[in-house]
Protein backbone atom coordinates (compact mmCIF):
# COMPACT_ATOMS: atom_id res chain seq x y z
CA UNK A 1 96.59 98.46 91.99
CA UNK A 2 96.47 99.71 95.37
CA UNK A 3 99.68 99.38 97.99
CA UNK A 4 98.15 96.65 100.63
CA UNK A 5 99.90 96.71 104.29
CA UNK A 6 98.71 93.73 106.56
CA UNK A 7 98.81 93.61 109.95
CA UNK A 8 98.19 90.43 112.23
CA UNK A 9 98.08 90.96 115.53
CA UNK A 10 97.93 87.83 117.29
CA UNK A 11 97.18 88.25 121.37
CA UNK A 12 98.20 85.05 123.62
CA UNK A 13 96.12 84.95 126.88
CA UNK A 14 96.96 82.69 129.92
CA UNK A 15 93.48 81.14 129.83
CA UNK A 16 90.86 80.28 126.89
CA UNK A 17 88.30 82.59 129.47
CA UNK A 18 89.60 85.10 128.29
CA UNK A 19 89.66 84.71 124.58
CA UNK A 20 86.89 87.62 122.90
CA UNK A 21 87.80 89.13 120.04
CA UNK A 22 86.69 93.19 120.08
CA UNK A 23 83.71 93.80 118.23
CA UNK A 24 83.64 95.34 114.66
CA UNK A 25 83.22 99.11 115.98
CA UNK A 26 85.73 98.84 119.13
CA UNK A 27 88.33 97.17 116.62
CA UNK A 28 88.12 99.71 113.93
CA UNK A 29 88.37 102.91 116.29
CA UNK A 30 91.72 101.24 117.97
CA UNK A 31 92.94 100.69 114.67
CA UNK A 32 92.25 104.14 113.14
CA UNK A 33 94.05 105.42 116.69
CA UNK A 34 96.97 103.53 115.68
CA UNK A 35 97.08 104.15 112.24
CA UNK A 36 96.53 107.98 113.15
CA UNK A 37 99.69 107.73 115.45
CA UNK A 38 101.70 106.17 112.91
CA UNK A 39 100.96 108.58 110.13
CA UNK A 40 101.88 111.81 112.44
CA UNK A 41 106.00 110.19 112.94
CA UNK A 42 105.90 108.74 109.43
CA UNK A 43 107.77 111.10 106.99
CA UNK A 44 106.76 112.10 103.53
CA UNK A 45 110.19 111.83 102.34
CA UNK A 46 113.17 109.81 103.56
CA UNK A 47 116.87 110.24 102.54
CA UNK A 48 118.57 106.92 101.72
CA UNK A 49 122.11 106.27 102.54
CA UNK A 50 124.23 105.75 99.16
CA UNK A 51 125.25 102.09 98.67
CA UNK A 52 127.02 99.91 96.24
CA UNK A 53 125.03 96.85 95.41
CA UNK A 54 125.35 93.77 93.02
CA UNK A 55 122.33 92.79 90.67
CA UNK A 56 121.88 89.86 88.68
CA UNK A 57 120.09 88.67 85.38
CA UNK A 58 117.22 86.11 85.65
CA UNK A 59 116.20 83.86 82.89
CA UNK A 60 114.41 80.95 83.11
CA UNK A 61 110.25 81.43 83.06
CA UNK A 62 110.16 84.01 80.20
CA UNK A 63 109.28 84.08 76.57
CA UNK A 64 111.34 83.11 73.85
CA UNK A 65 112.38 87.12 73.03
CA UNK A 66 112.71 87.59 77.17
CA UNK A 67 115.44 84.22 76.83
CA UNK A 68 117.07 86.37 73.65
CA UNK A 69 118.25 89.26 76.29
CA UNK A 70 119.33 86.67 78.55
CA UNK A 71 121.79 86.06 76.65
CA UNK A 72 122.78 89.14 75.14
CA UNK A 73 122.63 90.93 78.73
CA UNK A 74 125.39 90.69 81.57
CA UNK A 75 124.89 88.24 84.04
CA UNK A 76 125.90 90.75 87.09
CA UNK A 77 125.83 94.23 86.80
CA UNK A 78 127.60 96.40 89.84
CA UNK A 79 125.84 99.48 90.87
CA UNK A 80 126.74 102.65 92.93
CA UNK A 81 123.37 104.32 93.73
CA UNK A 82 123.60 108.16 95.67
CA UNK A 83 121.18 110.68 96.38
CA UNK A 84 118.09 108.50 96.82
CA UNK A 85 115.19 109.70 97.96
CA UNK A 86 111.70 107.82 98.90
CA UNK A 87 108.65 109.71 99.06
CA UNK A 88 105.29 108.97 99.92
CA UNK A 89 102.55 109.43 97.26
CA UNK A 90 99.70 108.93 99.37
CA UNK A 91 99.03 108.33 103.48
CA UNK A 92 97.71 104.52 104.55
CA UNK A 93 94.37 104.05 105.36
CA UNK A 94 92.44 101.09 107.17
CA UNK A 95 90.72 98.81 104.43
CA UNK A 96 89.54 96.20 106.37
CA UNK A 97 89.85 94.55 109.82
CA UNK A 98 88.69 91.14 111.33
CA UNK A 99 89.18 89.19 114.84
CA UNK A 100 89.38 85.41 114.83
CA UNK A 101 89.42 83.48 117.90
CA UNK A 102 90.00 79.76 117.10
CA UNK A 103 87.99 77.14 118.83
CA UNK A 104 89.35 75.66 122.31
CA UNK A 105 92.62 78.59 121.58
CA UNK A 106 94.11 80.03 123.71
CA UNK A 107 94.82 83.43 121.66
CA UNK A 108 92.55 86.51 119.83
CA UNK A 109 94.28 86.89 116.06
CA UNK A 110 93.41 90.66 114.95
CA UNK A 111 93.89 91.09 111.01
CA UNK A 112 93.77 94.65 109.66
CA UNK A 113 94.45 95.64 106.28
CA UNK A 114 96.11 99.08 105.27
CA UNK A 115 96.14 100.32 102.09
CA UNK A 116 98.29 102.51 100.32
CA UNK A 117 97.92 103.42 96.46
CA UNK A 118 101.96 104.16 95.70
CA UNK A 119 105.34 104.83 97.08
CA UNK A 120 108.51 106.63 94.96
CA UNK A 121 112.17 106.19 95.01
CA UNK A 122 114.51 108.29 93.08
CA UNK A 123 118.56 108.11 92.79
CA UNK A 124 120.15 111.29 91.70
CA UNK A 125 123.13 109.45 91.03
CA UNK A 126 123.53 105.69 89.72
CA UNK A 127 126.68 104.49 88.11
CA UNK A 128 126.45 100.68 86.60
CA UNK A 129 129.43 98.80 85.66
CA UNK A 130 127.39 97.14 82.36
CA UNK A 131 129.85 94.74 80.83
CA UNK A 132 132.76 96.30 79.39
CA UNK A 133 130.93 99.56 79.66
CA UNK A 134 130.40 102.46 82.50
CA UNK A 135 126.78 104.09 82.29
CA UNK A 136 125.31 106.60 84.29
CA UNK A 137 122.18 108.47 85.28
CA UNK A 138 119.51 108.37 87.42
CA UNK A 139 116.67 105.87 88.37
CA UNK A 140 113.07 106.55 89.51
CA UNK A 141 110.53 103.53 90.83
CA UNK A 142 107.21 103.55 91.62
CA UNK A 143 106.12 100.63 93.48
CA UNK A 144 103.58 98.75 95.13
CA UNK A 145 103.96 96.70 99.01
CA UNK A 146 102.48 94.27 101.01
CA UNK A 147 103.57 93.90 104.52
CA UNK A 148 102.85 91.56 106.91
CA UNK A 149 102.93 92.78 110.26
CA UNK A 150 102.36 90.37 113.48
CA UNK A 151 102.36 91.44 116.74
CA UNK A 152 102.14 88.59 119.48
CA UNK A 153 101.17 89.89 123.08
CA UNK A 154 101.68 86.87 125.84
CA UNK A 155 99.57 87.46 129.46
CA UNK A 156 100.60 87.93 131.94
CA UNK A 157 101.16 91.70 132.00
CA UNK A 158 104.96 91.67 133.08
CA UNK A 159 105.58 89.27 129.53
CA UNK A 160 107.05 90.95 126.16
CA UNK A 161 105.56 92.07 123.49
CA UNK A 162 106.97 90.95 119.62
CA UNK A 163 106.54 92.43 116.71
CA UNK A 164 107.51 90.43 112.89
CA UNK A 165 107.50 93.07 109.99
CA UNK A 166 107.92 90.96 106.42
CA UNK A 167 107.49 93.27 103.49
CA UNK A 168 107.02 92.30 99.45
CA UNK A 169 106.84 94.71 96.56
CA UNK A 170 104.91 94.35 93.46
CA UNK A 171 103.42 96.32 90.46
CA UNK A 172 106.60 98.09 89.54
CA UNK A 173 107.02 101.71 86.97
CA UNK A 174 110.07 102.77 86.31
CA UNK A 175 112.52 104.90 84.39
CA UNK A 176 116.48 105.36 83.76
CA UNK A 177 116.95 108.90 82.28
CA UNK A 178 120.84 108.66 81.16
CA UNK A 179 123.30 111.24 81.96
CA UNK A 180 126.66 110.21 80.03
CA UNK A 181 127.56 109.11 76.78
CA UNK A 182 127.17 105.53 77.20
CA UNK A 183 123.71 105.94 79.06
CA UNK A 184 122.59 107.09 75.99
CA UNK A 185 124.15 104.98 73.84
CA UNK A 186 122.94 101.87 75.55
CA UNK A 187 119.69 102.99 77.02
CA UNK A 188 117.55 100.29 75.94
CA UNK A 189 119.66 97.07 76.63
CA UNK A 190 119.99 98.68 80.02
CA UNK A 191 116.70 99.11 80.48
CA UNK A 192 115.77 96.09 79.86
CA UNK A 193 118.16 94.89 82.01
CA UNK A 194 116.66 96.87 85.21
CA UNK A 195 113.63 94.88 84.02
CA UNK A 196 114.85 91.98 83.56
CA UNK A 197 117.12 91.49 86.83
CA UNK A 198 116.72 91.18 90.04
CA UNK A 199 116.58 94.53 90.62
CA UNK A 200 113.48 96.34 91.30
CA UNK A 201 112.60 93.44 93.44
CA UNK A 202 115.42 93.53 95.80
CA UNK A 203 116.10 97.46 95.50
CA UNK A 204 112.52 98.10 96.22
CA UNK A 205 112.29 95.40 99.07
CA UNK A 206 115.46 96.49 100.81
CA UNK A 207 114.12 100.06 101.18
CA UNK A 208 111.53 99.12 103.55
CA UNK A 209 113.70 97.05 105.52
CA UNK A 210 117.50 97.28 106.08
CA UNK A 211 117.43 100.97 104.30
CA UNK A 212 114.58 102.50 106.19
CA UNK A 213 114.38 100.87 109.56
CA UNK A 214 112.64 103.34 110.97
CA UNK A 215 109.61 102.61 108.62
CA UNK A 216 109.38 99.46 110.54
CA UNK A 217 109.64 100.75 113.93
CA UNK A 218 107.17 103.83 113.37
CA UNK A 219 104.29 101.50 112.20
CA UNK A 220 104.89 98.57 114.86
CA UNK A 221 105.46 101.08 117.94
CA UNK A 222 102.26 102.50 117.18
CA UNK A 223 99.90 99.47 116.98
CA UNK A 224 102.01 97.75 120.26
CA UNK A 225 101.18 100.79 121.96
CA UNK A 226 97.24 100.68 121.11
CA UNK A 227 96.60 96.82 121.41
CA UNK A 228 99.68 95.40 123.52
């Protein structure tokens, strides 16, 4: 599975006259300029900020072993991840890109597509409150995302620009190598619970929004600079 990064670009303008999409060749050279500007700020590593966070236990839509370790496992589990990492595996590229101009509109709508095969996290440092029990260790996820990026451009020229960034993460490898006593003795109801839990869906999801910000801003500043 490859890492797929949308962006919509949607461009308002003051009269329907105006509305023509670019064509194929004019689209994908703006496209690869801002994709080329937003790979040279993008990082291959970012340090994450330690955090305490609260995961829960979801049941509901699995198989009849999957409902057994529902109710064997804790329903919350408190977590205190440090030293966290996220890395890069490899740069985006453009997969695809279209222009849409709907009939009597009054806007251009610019899809592109960028692709991405993988990203990594790692914490150095996670401590879990699991039940009665304290385990620690450390975490590493590999992960797949799909962001949808819109950019709306009104005309005249003196209007605003905005930009909508809406992430989701998918496709998820990961591993708990345990450091303490407990970790060890416990290793596989606890990995079932990072499985099983909201976890690597919002811990994967938050990295690429409130964690990382500037993952956001690096990729929208550089495609509002080419096409707004």
């Amino acid at each position: 599975m490859q890492l797929i990064w949308e962006v919509v670009i949607v461009t308002f303008w003051a009269a329907c006259a105006g509305c023509t999409c670019l064509n194929k060749t004019q689209l994908d050279q703006r496209v690869d300029a801002a994709l080329s500007e937003a790979m040279k700020n993008l990082k291959s590593q970012y340090d994450l900020t330690d955090k305490s966070e609260d995961f829960f236990t979801e049941c509901g839509h699995f198989n009849i072993y999957e409902m057994f370790w529902c109710q064997v496992l804790p329903y919350r589990v408190s977590f205190e991840l440090t030293g966290g990492t996220l890395q890069q595996v490899d740069p985006l590229r453009r997969d695809s890109t279209r222009c849409y101009t709907p009939v009597n509109g009054s806007w251009d709508c610019i899809y592109v597509d960028l692709a991405q095969q993988r990203w990594t996290v790692n914490f150095e440092g996670v401590k879990a409150q699991f039940g009665y029990f304290n385990i620690e260790g450390q975490v590493t996820v590999a992960f797949n995302s799909q962001i949808s990026l819109y950019t709306t451009l009104e005309r005249p020229s003196d209007s605003t620009c905005h930009t909508g960034f809406l992430p989701a993460t998918s496709n998820y490898e990961f591993e708990f190598t345990p450091t303490n006593f407990m970790g060890h003795l416990l290793y596989y109801p606890f990995r079932r619970f990072l499985y099983q839990s909201d976890f690597l869906e919002k811990f994967t999801y938050g990295l690429l929004t409130e964690d990382l910000p500037e993952v956001n801003s690096t990729i929208t500043n550089s495609f509002n600079e080419e096409f707004c």
